[in-house]
C-alpha atoms as a PDB file:
ATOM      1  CA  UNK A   1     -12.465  -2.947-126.222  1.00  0.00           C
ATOM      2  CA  UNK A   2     -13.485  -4.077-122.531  1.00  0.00           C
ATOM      3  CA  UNK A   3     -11.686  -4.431-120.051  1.00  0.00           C
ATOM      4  CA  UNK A   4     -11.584  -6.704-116.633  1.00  0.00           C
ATOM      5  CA  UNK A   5     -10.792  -5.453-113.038  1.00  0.00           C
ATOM      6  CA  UNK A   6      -8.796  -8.095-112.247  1.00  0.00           C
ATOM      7  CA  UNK A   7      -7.471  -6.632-108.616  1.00  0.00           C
ATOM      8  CA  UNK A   8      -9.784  -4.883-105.985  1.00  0.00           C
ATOM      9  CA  UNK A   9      -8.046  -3.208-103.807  1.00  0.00           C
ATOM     10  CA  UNK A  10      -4.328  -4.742-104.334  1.00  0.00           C
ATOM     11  CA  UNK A  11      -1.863  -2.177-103.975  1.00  0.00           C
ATOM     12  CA  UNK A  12       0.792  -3.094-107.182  1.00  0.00           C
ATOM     13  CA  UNK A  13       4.665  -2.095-107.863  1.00  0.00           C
ATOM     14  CA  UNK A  14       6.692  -2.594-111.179  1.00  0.00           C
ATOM     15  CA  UNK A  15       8.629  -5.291-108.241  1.00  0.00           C
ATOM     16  CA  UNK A  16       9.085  -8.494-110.323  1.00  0.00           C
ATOM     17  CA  UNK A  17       8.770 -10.309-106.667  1.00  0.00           C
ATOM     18  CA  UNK A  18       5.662 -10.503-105.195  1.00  0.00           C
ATOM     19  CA  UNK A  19       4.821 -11.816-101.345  1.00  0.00           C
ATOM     20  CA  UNK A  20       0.816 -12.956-100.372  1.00  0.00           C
ATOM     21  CA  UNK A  21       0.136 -13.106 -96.878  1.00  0.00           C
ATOM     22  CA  UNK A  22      -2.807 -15.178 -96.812  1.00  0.00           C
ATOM     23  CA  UNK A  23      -4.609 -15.035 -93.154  1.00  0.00           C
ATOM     24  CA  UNK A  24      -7.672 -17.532 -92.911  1.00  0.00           C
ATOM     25  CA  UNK A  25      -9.438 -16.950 -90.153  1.00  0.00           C
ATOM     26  CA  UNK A  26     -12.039 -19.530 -90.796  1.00  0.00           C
ATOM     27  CA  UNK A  27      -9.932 -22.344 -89.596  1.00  0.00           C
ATOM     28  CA  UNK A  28      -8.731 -23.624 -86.366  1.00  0.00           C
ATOM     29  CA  UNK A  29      -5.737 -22.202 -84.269  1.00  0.00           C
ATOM     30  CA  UNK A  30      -3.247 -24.683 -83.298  1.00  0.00           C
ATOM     31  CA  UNK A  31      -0.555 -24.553 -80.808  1.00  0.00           C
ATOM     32  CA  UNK A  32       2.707 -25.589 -81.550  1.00  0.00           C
ATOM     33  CA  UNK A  33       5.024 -28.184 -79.422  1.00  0.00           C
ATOM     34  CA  UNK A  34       6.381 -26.642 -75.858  1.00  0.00           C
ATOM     35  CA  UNK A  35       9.590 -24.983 -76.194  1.00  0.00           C
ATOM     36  CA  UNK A  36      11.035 -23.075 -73.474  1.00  0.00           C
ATOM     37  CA  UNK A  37      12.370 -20.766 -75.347  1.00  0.00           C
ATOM     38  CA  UNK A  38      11.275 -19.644 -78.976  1.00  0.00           C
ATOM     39  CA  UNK A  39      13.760 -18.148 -81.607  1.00  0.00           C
ATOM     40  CA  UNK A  40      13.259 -15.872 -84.088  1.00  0.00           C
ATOM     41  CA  UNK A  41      16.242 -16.409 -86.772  1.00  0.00           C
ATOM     42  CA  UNK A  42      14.962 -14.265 -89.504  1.00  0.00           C
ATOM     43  CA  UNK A  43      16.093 -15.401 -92.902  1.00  0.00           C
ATOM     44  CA  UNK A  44      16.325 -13.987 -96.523  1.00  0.00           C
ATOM     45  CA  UNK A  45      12.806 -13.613 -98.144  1.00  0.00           C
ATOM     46  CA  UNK A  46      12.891 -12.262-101.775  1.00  0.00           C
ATOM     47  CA  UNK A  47      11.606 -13.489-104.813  1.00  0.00           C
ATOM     48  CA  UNK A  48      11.031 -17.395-103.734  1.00  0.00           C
ATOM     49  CA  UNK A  49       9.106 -19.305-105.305  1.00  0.00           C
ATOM     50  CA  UNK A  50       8.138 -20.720-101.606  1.00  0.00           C
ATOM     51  CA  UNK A  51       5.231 -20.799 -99.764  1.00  0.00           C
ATOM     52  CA  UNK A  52       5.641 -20.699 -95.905  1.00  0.00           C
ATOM     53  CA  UNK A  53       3.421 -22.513 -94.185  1.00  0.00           C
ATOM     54  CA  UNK A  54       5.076 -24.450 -91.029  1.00  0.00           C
ATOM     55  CA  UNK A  55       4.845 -22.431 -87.908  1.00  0.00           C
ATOM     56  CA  UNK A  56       8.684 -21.692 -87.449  1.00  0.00           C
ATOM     57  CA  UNK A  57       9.067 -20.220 -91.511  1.00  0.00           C
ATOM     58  CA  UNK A  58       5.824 -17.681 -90.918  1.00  0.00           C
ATOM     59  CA  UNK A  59       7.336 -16.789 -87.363  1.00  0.00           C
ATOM     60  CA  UNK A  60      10.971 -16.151 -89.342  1.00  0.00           C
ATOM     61  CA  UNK A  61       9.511 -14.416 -91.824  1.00  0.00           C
ATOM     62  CA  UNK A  62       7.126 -11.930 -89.256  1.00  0.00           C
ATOM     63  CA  UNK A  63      10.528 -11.293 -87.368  1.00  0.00           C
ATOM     64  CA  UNK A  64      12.289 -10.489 -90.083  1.00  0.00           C
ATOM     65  CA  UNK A  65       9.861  -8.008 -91.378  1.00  0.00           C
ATOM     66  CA  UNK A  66       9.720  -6.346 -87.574  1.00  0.00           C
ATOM     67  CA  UNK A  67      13.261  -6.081 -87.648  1.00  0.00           C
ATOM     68  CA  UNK A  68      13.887  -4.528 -90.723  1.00  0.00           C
ATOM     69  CA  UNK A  69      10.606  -1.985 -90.046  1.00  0.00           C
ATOM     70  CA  UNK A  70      12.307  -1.308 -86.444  1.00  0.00           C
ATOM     71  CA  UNK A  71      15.540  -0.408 -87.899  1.00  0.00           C
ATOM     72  CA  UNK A  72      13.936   1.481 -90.675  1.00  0.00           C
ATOM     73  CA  UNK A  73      11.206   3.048 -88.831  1.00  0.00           C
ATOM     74  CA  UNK A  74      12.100   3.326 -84.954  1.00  0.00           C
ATOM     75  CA  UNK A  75       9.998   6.063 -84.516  1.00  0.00           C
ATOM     76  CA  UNK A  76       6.890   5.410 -85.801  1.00  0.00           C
ATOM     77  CA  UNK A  77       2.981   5.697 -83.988  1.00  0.00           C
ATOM     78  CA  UNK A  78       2.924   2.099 -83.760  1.00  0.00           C
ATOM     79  CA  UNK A  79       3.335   0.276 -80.965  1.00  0.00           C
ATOM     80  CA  UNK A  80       6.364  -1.413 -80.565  1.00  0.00           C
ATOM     81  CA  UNK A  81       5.710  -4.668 -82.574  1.00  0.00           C
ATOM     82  CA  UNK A  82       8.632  -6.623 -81.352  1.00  0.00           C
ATOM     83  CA  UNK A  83       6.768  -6.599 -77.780  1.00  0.00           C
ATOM     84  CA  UNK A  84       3.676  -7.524 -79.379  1.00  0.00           C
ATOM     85  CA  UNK A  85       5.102 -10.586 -81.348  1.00  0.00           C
ATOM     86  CA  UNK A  86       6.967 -11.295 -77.960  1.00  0.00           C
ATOM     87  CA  UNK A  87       3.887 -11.191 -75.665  1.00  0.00           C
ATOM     88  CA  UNK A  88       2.170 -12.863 -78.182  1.00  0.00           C
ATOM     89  CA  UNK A  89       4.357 -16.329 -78.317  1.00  0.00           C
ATOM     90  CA  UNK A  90       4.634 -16.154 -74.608  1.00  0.00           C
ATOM     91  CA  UNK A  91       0.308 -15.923 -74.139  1.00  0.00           C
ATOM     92  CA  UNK A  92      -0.285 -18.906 -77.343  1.00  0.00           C
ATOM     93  CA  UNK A  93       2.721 -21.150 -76.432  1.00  0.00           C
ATOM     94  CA  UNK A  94       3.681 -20.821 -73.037  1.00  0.00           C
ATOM     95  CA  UNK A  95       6.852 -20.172 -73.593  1.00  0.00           C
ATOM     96  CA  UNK A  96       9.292 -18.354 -70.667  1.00  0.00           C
ATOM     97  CA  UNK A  97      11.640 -16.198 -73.324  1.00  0.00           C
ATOM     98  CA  UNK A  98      11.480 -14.991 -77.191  1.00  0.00           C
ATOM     99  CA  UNK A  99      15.014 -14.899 -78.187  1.00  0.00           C
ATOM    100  CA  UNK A 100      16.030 -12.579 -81.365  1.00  0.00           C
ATOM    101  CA  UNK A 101      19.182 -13.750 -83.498  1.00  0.00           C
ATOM    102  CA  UNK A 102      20.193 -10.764 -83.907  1.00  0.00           C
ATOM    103  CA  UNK A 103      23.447 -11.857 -85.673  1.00  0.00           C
ATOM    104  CA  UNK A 104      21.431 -14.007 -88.728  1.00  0.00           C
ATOM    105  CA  UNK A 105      18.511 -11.097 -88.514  1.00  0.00           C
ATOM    106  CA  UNK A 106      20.930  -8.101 -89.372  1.00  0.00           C
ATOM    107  CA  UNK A 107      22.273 -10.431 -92.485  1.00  0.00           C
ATOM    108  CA  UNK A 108      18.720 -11.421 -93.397  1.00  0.00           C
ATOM    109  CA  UNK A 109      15.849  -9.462 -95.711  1.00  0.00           C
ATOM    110  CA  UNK A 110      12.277  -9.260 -96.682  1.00  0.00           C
ATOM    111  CA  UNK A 111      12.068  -8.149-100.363  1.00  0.00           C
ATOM    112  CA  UNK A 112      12.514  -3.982-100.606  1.00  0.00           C
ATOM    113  CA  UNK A 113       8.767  -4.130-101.710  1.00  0.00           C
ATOM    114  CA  UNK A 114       6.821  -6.738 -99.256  1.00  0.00           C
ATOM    115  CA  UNK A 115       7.832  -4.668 -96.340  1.00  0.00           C
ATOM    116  CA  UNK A 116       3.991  -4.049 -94.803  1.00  0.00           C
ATOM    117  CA  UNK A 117       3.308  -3.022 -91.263  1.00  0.00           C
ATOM    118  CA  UNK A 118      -0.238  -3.534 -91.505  1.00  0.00           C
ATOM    119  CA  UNK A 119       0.495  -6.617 -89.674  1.00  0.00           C
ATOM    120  CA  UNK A 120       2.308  -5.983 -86.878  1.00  0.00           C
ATOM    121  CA  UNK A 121      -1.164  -5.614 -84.724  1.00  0.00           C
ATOM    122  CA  UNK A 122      -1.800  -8.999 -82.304  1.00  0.00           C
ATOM    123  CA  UNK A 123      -4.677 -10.487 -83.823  1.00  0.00           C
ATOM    124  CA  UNK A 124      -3.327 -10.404 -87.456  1.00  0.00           C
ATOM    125  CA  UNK A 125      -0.261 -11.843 -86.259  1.00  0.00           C
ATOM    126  CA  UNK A 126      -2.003 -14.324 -84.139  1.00  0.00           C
ATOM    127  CA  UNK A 127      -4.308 -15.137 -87.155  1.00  0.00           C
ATOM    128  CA  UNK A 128      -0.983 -15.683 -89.584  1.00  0.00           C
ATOM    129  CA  UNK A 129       1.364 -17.666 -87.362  1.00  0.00           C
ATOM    130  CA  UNK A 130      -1.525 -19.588 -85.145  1.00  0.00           C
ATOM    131  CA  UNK A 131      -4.656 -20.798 -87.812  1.00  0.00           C
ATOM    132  CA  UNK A 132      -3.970 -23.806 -89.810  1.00  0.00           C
ATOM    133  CA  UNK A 133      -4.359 -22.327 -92.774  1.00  0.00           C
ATOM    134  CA  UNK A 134      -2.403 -19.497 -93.037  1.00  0.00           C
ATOM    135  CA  UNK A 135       0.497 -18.943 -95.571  1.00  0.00           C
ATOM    136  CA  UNK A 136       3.167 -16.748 -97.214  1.00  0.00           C
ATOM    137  CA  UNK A 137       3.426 -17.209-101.049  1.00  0.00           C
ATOM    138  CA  UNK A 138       6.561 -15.875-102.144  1.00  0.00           C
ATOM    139  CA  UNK A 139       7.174 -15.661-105.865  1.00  0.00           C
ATOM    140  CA  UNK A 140       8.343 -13.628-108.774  1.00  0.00           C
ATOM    141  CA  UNK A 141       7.215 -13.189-112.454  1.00  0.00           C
ATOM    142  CA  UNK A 142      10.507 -14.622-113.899  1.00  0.00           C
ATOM    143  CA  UNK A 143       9.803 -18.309-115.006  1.00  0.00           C
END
């Protein structure tokens, strides 16, 4: 019998849902329209299938994840990544203010097991919301 190593390095959970942030740093960064003021409305992120790939899903999806690590983890060795994502819009968009719906973000989720803070430092995040080719596959193994 042989056998094939078909993940290197993937860490894996009996989770049926599964959520691939895909970060290509080999294409261009883009800057999205001029908005004042930027909002980050969360939303529920579980087993999909969706792939987010416009701007305003990967930004709802990043502040949902920092909100649900913040209340989960408030004190952590991190720095605080909801500054980061906020200083972060502001320096790539020109934007004045980062707004947080706090309301739709305490209702939302990111699946129980997609919950990474391994991106929560500015260049990954810059990477996954600002290159062009960037993406969040969100699926599950039930169809």
């Amino acid at each position: 019998m042989s056998y094939n190593l078909v993940r290197n390095g993937t860490f894996e959970t009996n989770s049926s849902s599964s959520h691939t942030i895909s970060i290509c740093e080999k294409t261009d960064f883009f800057t999205p329209a001029y908005q004042e003021e930027i909002v980050i409305s969360g939303g529920d992120f579980g087993w999909g299938p969706d792939t987010l790939t416009s701007f305003q899903d990967r930004l709802d999806y990043v502040g949902q994840m920092i909100w649900e690590f913040m209340a989960h983890s408030p004190k952590t060795n991190h720095d605080n990544p909801q500054l980061t994502l906020e200083d972060l819009l502001k320096d790539q968009t020109g934007c004045k203010t980062v707004t947080w719906n706090k309301s739709r973000l305490s209702q939302g989720y990111v699946d129980h097991q997609s919950l990474d803070s391994s991106i929560f430092n500015q260049e990954d995040m810059k990477n996954l919301l600002f290159r062009t080719g960037s993406y969040i596959e969100i699926d599950n193994d039930n169809h």
